[in-house]
Protein backbone atom coordinates (compact mmCIF):
# COMPACT_ATOMS: atom_id res chain seq x y z
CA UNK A 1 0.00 0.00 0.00
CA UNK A 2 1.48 3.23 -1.30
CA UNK A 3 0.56 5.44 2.05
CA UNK A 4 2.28 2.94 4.08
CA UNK A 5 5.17 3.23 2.36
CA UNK A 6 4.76 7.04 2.32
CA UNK A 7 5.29 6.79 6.35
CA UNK A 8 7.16 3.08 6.84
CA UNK A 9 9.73 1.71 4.09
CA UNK A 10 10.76 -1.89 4.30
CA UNK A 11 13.20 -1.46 6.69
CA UNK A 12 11.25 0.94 8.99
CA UNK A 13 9.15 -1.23 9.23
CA UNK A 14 11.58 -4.46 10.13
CA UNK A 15 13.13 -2.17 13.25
CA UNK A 16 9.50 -2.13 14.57
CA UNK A 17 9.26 -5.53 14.31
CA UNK A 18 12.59 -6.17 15.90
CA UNK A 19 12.08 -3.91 18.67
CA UNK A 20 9.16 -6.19 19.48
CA UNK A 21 11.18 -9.35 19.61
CA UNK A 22 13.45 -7.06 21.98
CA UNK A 23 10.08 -6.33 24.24
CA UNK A 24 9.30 -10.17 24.23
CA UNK A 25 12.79 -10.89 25.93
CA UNK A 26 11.99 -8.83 28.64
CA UNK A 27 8.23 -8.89 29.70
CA UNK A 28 5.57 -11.54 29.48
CA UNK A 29 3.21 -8.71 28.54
CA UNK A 30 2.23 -8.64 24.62
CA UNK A 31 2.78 -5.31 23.14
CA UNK A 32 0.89 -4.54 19.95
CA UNK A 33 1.76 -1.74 17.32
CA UNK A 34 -0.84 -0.80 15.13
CA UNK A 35 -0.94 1.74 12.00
CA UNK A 36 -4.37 2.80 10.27
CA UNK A 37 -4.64 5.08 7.90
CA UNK A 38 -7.43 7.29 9.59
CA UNK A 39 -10.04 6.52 12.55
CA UNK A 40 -12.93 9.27 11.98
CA UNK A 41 -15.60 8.20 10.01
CA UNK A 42 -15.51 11.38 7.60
CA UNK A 43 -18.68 13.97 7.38
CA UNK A 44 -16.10 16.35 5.90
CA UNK A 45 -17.84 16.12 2.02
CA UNK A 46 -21.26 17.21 3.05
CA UNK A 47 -19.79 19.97 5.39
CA UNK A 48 -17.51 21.02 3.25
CA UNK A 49 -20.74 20.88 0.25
CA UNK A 50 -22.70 23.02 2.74
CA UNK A 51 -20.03 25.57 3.21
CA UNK A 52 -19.32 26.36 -0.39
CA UNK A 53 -23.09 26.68 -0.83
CA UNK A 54 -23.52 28.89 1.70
CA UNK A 55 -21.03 31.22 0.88
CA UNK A 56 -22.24 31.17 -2.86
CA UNK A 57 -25.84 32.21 -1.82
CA UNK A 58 -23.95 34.66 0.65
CA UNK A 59 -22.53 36.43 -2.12
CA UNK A 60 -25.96 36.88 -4.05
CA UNK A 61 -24.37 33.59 -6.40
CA UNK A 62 -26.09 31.07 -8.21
CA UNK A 63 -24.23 28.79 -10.85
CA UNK A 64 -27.53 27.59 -11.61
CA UNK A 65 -28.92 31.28 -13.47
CA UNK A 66 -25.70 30.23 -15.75
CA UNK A 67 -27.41 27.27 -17.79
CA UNK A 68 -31.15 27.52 -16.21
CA UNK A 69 -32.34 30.94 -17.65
CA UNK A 70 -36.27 30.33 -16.45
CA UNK A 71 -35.92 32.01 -12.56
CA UNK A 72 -33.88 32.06 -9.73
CA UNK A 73 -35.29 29.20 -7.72
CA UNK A 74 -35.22 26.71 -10.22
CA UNK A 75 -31.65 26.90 -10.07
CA UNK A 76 -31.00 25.79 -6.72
CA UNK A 77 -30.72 22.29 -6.93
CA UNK A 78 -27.89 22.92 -9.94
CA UNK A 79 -26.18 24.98 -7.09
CA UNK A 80 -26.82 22.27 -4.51
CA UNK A 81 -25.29 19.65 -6.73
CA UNK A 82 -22.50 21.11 -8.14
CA UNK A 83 -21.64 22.48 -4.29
CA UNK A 84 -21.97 18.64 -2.69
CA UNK A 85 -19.79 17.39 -5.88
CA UNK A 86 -17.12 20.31 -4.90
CA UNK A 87 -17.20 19.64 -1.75
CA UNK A 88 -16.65 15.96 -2.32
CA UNK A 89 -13.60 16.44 -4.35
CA UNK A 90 -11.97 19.23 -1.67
CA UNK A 91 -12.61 16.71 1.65
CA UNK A 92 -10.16 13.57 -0.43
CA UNK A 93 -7.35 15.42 0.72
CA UNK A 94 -6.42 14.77 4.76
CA UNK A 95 -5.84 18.11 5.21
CA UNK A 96 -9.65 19.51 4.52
CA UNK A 97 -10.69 16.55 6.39
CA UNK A 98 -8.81 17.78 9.30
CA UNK A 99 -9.55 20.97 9.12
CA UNK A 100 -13.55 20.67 9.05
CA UNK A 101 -13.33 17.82 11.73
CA UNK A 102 -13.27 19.41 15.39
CA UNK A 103 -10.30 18.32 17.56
CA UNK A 104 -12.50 16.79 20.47
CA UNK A 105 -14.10 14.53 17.89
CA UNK A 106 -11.20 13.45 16.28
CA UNK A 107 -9.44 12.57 19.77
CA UNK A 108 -12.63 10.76 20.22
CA UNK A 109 -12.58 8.68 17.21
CA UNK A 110 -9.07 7.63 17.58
CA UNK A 111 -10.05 6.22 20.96
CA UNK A 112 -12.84 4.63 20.43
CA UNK A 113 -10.89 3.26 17.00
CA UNK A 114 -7.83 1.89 19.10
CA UNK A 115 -10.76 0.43 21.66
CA UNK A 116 -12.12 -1.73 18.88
CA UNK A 117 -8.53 -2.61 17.62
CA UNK A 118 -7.77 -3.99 21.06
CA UNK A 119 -11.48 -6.39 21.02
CA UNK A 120 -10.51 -6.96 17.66
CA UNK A 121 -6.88 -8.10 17.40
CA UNK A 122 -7.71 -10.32 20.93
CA UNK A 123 -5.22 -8.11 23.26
CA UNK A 124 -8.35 -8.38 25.74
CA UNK A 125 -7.63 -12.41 25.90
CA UNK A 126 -3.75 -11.68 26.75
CA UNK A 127 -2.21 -13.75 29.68
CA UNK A 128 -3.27 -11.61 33.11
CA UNK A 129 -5.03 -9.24 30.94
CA UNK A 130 -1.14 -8.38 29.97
CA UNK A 131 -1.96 -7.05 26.50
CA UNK A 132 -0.69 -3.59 25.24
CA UNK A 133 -1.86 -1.69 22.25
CA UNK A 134 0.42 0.69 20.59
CA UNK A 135 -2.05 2.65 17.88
CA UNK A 136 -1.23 5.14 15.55
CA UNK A 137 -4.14 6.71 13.72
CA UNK A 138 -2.20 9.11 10.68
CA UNK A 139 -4.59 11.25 9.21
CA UNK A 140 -5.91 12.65 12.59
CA UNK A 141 -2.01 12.63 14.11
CA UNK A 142 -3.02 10.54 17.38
CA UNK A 143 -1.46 8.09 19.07
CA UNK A 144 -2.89 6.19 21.87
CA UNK A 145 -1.64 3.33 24.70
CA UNK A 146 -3.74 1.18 25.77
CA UNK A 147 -3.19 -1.89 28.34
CA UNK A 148 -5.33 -4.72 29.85
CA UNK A 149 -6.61 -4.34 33.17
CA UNK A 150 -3.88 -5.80 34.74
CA UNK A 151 -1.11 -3.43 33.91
CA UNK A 152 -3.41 -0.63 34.14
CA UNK A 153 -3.77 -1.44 37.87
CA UNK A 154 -0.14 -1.20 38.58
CA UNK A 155 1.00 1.50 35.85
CA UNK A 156 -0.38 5.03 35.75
CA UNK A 157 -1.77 6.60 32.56
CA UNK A 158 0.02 9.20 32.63
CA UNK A 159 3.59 6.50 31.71
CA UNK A 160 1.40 6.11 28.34
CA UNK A 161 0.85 9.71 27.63
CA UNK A 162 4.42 10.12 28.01
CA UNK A 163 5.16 7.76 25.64
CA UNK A 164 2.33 8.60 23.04
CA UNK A 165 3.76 12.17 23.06
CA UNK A 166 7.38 10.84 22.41
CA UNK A 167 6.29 8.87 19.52
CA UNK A 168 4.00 11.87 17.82
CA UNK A 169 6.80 13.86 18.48
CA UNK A 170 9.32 11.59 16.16
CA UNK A 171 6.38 11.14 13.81
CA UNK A 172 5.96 14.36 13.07
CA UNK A 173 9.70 14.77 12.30
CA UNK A 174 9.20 12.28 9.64
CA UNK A 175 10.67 9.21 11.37
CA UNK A 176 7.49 7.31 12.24
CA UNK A 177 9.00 3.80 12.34
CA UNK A 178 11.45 5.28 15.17
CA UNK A 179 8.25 6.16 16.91
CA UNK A 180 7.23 3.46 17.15
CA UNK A 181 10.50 1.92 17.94
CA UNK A 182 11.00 3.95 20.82
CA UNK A 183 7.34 3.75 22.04
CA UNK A 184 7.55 0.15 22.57
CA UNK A 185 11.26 0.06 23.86
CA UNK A 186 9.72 2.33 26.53
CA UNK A 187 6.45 0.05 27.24
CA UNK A 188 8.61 -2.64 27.72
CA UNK A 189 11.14 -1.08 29.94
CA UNK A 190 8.55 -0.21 32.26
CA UNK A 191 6.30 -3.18 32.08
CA UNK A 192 9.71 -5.23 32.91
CA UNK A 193 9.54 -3.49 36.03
CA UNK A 194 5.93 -4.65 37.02
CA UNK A 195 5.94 -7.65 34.88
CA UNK A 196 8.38 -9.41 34.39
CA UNK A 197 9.81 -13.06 33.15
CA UNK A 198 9.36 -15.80 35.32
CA UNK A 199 12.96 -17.04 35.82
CA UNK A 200 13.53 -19.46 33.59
CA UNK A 201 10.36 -19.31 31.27
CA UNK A 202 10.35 -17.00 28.26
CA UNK A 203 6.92 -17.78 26.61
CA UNK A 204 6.58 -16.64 22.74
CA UNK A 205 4.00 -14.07 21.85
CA UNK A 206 0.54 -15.42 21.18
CA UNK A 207 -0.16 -12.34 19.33
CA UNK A 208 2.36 -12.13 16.59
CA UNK A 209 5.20 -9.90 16.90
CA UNK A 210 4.65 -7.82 13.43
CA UNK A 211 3.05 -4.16 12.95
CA UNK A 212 -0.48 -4.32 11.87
CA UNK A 213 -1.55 -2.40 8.96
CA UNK A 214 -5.05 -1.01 8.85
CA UNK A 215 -6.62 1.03 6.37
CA UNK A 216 -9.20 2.13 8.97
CA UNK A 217 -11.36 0.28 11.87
CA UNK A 218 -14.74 -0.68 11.06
């Protein structure tokens, strides 16, 4: 997939999945990266269609009067179609899609997004409800932590923000696969200190050891 490799070449994406191997030597708990394409369920075409139209009545316009010469209200719905088709084309680029998609709702949707990646990828039927989710959502430039309920009761949230904010940070410098690198060297250096191998017993991951691709959660 081309936008994948826009963000994580090849060998971007091999260092994530070593540095997972490297988390499996040192904590029982399964960490999980994940990369979607976007989380929020886009509304950005018909707002976007409603916005040009309303600044084209605003300004006494009407593309309509152009090819319908027989009044001014029979030309609204060629003005309300060719608006919605405008505004179609303008929210395919991330950057409209952003912009005409409040913040709170698009930390919302990358939530709820990594929430059903966790049910769905099984991190909920970890060991000890050890699971971890590492979740990057691009489009809406989110990342989000979340554990099972048994490392949540013995590490504080705020160790995940911490680590979220490192990894956006090296995303946004354009080195996303040493995001996510360092995101999960971190989650394992501090679940080893909580959780970590039984002497002597080094179980292998249940849960694959590879970065999941997704283009976006349904």
């Amino acid at each position: 997939m081309r936008w994948v490799n826009k963000h994580l070449n090849h060998a971007a994406r091999e260092r994530v999945h070593q540095a997972v191997l490297s988390a499996e030597k040192r904590t029982p708990a399964e960490i999980v990266p994940v990369l979607v394409r976007r989380s929020v369920r886009s509304h950005a075409a018909a707002l976007a269609g409603l916005i040009l139209l309303a600044l084209l009545w605003g300004a006494g316009g009407s593309l309509g009067r152009l090819v319908l010469p027989w009044g001014h209200w029979s030309a609204r719905p060629v003005d309300a179609v060719v608006c919605f088709f405008a505004g179609w084309a303008l929210a395919g680029t991330a950057r409209v899609r952003r912009w005409l998609t409040r913040p709170s709702d698009r930390q919302r949707a990358v939530h709820l997004a990594a929430e059903a990646s966790f049910y769905r990828l099984g991190l909920h039927k970890a060991g000890h409800d050890n699971g971890v989710l590492i979740f990057v959502s691009l489009e809406e430039r989110q990342a989000v932590v979340l554990a099972g309920p048994g490392i949540a009761a013995k590490v504080e949230a705020k160790e995940w923000d911490s680590i979220c904010k490192r990894l956006v940070r090296q995303a946004a410098n354009g080195d996303l696969g040493a995001g996510f690198e360092t995101a999960i060297l971190a989650s394992a250096e501090l679940l080893e200190k909580h959780f970590p191998h039984p002497r002597g017993k080094r179980p292998k991951a249940k849960l694959g050891d590879r970065l999941r691709i997704l283009h976006e959660v349904v």
